[in-house]
Protein backbone atom coordinates (compact mmCIF):
# COMPACT_ATOMS: atom_id res chain seq x y z
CA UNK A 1 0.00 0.00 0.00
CA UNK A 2 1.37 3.48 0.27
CA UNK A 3 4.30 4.59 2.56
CA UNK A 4 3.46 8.04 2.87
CA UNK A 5 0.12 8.21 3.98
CA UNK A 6 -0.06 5.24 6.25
CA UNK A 7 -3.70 4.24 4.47
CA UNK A 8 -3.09 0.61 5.29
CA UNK A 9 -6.34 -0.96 6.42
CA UNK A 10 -4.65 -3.71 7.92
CA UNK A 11 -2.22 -3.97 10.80
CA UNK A 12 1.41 -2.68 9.57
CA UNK A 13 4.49 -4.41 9.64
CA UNK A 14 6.90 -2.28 11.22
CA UNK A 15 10.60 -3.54 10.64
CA UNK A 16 13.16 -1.51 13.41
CA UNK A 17 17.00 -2.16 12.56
CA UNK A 18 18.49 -1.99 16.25
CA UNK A 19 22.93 -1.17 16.23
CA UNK A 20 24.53 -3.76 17.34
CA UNK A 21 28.53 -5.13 18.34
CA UNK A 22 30.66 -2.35 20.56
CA UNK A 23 28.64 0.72 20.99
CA UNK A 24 32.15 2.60 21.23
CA UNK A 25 33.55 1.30 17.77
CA UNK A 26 33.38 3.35 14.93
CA UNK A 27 34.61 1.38 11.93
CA UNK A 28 31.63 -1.54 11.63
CA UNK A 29 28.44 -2.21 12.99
CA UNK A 30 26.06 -5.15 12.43
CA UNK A 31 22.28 -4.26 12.13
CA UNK A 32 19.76 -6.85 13.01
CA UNK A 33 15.91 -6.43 11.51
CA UNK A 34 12.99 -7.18 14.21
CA UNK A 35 9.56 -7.02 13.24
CA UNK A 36 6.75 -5.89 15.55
CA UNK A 37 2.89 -5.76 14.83
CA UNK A 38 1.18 -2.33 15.56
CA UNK A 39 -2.28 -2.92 15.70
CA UNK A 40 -4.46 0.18 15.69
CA UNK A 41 -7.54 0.93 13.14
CA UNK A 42 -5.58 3.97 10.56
CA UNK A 43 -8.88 4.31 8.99
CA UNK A 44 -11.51 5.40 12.53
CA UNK A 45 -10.53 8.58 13.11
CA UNK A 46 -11.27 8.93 9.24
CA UNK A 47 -14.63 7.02 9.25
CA UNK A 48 -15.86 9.20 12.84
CA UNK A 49 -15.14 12.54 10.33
CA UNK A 50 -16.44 10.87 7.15
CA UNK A 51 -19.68 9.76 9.71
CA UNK A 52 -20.03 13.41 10.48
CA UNK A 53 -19.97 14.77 7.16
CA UNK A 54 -22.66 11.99 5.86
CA UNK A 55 -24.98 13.65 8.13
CA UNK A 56 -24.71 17.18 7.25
CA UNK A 57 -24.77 16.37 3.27
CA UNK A 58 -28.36 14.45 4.71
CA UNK A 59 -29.56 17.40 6.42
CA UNK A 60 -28.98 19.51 3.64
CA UNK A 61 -29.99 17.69 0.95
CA UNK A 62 -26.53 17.47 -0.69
CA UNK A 63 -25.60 14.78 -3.14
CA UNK A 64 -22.12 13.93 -3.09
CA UNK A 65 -20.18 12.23 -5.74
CA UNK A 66 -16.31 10.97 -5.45
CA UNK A 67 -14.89 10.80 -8.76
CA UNK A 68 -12.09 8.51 -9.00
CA UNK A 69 -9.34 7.61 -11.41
CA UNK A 70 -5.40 7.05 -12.25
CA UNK A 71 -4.18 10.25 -13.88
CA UNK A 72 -4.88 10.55 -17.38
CA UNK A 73 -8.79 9.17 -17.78
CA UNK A 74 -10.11 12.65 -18.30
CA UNK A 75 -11.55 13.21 -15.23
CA UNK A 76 -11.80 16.65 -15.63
CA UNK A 77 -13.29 17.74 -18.57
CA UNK A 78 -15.92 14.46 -17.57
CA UNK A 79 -16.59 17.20 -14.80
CA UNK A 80 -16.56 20.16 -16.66
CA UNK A 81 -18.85 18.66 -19.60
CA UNK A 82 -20.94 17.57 -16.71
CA UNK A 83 -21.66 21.04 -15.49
CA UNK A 84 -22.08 22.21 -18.88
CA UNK A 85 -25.26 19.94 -19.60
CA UNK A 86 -26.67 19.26 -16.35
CA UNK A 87 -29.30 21.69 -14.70
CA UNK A 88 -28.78 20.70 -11.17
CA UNK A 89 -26.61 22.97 -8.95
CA UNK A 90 -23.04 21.51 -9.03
CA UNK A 91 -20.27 22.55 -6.12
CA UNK A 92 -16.98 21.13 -7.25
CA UNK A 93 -13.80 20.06 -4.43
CA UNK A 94 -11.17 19.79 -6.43
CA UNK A 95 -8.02 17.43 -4.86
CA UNK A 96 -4.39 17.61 -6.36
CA UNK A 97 -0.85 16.67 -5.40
CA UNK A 98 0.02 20.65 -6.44
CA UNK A 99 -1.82 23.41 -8.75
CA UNK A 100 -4.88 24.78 -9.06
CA UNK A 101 -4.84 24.33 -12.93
CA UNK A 102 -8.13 21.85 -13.13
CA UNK A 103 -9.61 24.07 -10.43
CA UNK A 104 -9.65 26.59 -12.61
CA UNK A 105 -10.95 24.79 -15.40
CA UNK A 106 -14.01 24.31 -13.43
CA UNK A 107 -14.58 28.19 -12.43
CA UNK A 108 -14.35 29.08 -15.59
CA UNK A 109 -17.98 27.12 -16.43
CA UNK A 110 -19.21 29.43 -13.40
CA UNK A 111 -19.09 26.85 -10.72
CA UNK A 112 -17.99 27.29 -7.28
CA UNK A 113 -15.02 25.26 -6.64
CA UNK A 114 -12.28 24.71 -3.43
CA UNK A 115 -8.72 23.58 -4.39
CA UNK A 116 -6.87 21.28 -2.15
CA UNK A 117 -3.96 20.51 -2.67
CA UNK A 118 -2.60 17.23 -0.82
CA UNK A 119 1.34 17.94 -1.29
CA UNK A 120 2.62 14.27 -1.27
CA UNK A 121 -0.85 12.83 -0.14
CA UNK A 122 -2.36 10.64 -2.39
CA UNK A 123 -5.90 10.78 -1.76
CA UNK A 124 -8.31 13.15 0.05
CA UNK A 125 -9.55 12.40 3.26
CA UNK A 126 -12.71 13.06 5.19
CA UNK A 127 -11.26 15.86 7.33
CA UNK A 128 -9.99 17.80 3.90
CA UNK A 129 -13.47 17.63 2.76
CA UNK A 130 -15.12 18.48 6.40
CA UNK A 131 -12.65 22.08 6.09
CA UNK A 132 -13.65 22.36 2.26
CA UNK A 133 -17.08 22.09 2.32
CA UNK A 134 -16.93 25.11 5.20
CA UNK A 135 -14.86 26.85 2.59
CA UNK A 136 -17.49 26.14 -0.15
CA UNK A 137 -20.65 26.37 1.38
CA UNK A 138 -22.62 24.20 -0.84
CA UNK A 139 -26.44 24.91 -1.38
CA UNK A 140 -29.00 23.12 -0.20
CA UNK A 141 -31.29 20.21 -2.72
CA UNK A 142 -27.58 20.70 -4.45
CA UNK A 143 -24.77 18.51 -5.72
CA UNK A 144 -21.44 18.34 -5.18
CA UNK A 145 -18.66 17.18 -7.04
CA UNK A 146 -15.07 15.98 -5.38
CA UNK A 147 -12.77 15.25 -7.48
CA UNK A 148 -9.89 13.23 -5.93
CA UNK A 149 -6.73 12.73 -6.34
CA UNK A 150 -5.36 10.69 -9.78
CA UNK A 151 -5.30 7.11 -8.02
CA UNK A 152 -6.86 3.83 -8.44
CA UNK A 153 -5.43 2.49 -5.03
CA UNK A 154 -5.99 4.66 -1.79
CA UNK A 155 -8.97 6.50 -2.45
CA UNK A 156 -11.13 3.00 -2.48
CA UNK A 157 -9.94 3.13 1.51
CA UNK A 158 -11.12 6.14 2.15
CA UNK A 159 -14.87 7.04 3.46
CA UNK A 160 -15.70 10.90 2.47
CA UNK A 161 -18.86 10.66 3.65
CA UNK A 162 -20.04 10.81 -0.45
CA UNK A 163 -23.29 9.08 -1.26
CA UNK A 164 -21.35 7.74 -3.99
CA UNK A 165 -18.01 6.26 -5.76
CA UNK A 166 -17.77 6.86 -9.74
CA UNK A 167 -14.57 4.88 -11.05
CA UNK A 168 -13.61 6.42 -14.41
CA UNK A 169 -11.15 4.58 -16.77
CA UNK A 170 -10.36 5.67 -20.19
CA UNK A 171 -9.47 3.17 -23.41
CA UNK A 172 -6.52 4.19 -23.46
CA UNK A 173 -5.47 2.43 -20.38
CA UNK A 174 -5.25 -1.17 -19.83
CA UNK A 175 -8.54 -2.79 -20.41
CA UNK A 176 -7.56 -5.40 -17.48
CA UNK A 177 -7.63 -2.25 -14.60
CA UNK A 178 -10.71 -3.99 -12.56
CA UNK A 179 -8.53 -6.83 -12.34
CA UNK A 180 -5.16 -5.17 -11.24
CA UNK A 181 -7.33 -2.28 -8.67
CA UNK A 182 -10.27 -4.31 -7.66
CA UNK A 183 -10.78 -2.40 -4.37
CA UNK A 184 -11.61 0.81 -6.65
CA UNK A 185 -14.09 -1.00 -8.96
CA UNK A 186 -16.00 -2.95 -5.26
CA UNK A 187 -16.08 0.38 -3.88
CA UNK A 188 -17.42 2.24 -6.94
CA UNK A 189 -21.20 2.17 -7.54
CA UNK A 190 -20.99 4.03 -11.32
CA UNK A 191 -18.18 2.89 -13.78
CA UNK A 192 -17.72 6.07 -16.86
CA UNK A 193 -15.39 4.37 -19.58
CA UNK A 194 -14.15 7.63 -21.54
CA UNK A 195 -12.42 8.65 -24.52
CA UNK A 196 -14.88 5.91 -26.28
CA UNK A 197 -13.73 7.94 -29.52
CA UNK A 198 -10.66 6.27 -29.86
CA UNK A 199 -11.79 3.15 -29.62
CA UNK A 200 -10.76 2.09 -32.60
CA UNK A 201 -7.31 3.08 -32.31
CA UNK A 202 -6.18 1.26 -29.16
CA UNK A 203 -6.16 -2.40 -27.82
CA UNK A 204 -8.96 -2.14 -25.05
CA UNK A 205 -11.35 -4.70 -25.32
CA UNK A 206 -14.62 -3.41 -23.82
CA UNK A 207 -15.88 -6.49 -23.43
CA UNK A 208 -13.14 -7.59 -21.52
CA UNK A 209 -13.16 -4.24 -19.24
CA UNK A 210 -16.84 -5.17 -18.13
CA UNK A 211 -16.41 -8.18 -17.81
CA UNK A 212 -13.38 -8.43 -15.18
CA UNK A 213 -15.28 -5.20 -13.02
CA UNK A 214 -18.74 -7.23 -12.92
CA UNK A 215 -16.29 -10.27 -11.31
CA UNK A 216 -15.37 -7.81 -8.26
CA UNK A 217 -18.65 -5.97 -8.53
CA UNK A 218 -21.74 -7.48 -9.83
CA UNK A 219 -24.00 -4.44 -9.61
CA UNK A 220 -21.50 -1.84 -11.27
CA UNK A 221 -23.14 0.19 -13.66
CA UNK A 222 -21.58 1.60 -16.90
CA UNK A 223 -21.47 4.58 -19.20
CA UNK A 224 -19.64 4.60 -21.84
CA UNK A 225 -18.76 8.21 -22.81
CA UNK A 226 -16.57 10.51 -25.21
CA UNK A 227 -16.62 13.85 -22.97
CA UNK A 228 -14.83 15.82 -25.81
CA UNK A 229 -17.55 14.88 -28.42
CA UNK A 230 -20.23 14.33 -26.25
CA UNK A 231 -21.17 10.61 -27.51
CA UNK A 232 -22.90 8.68 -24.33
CA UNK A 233 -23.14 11.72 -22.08
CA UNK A 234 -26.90 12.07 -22.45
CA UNK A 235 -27.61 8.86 -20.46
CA UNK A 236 -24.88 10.02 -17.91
CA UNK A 237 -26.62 12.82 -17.21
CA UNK A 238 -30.60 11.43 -17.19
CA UNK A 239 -28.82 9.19 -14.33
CA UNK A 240 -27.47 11.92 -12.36
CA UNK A 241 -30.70 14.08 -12.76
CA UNK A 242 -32.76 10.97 -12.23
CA UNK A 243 -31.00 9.68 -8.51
C-alpha cells in the first residue's frame, strides 16, 4: 500500500534495525531487523469525520459524488462537460498533489469550486473535505462534485462521507484495470469508460473491461462516454438528474 500516507487498512508491519557489536567502535556495525505488529484501526478517526460529514450532506440535501481515477482518464473535462449539460446545482472540491490548474478549469464554467492541494498525499480524506465544504458552502437540494486525487489504489480506503463512488477509466489504459485495482471497482457504484472515440485506435477490449469489473462488482453500472464529443453523455446525465 502506500508509505506516505499510512492508508493501510490492515495492521502494519513495522521492521526496526536496532545497532549492534561495541557501541564505542566506529569502523563496523552489524544491524539486526525485528519485526513488531502495531495494531491500531488507521482508517476510525477517518470514518468518525467521514460519519459526520454523511450527516450534514443528509440534512442539507446534498448529493455527493467521489470521482475517482489514475491520472490521465479525463476526469476533468468528464466534470466540466458535466456542469455544462446538467441543470442541477453543481459545487466542485477539487483534490491535487500541487496546482490549481483543473480548479480553474471548473470556475471558468461558473461553478464554485475549493482547491486542495494534498502535497505528497495521495488521496483526500474526510477531514480535507469536512474544512472544504466550510470553505465552499454548498447549497442546499444541491450537488457536489469531489474530485480526488489521480489514483486507483488509496482513495477505495477512504470514506468521504459521499453518497457515492464513480470509477472512471479511459481506453486508453489497460482494459484489465478492474482486475489489477479491484478495491476501486467494489467500492465504486458508477463505472464512466471515456475517450470511447478512440476506440478504434487502441487495444482495449470493452468487453473484456466489463467483464473483469462485474467479477469484483456485480452491480457496477456503466457509461460509456466521449466527454470531448459528447457521444454517451446524455444517459450520464438522465442518471445523475434521475437519482
Amino acid at each position: 500500500m502506500c508509505d506516505s500516507c499510512g492508508c493501510e487498512p490492515n495492521a502494519p508491519t513495522i521492521t526496526i534495525y536496532s545497532p549492534g557489536g561495541d557501541k564505542h567502535s566506529h569502523i563496523e556495525q552489524t544491524h539486526t531487523p525485528k519485526q513488531i505488529q502495531v495494531q491500531r484501526d488507521l482508517l476510525s478517526g477517518n470514518n468518525s469525520i467521514a460519519k459526520r460529514n454523511r450527516a450534514f450532506f443528509s440534512d442539507h440535501n446534498i448529493k455527493v459524488l467521489n470521482l475517482v481515477s489514475s491520472p490521465g482518464s479525463g476526469k476533468t473535462t468528464f466534470l466540466t462537460e458535466t456542469i455544462k449539460r446538467t441543470t442541477q446545482t453543481i459545487s466542485v472540491i477539487e483534490g491535487d498533489q500541487q496546482t490549481a490548474n483543473d480548479a480553474k478549469r471548473i470556475k471558468a464554467t461558473g461553478t464554485k469550486v475549493v482547491q486542495v492541494n494534498t502535497g505528497s498525499g495521495c488521496h483526500l480524506d474526510a477531514g480535507m473535505i469536512a474544512r472544504a465544504i466550510k470553505q465552499l458552502q454548498p447549497e442546499d437540494n444541491s450537488t457536489c462534485m469531489i474530485e480526488n486525487v489521480g489514483n486507483l489504489v488509496c482513495p477505495a480506503l477512504f470514506d468521504l462521507g459521499e453518497s457515492a463512488k464513480i470509477v472512471i477509466i479511459s481506453v486508453t489504459e489497460g482494459d484489465d484495470k478492474p482486475e489489477k485495482y479491484p478495491a476501486m471497482f467494489h467500492a465504486a457504484k458508477i463505472c464512466i469508460i471515456n475517450k470511447m472515440d478512440l476506440l478504434p485506435y487502441v487495444n482495449f477490449k470493452l468487453t473484456t473491461c466489463k467483464r473483469l469489473a462485474r467479477q469484483v462488482n456485480p452491480e457496477l453500472i456503466f457509461f460509456e462516454v466521449s466527454a470531448i464529443n459528447g457521444a454517451g453523455m446524455t444517459k450520464w446525465i438522465d442518471w445523475l438528474e434521475d437519482n
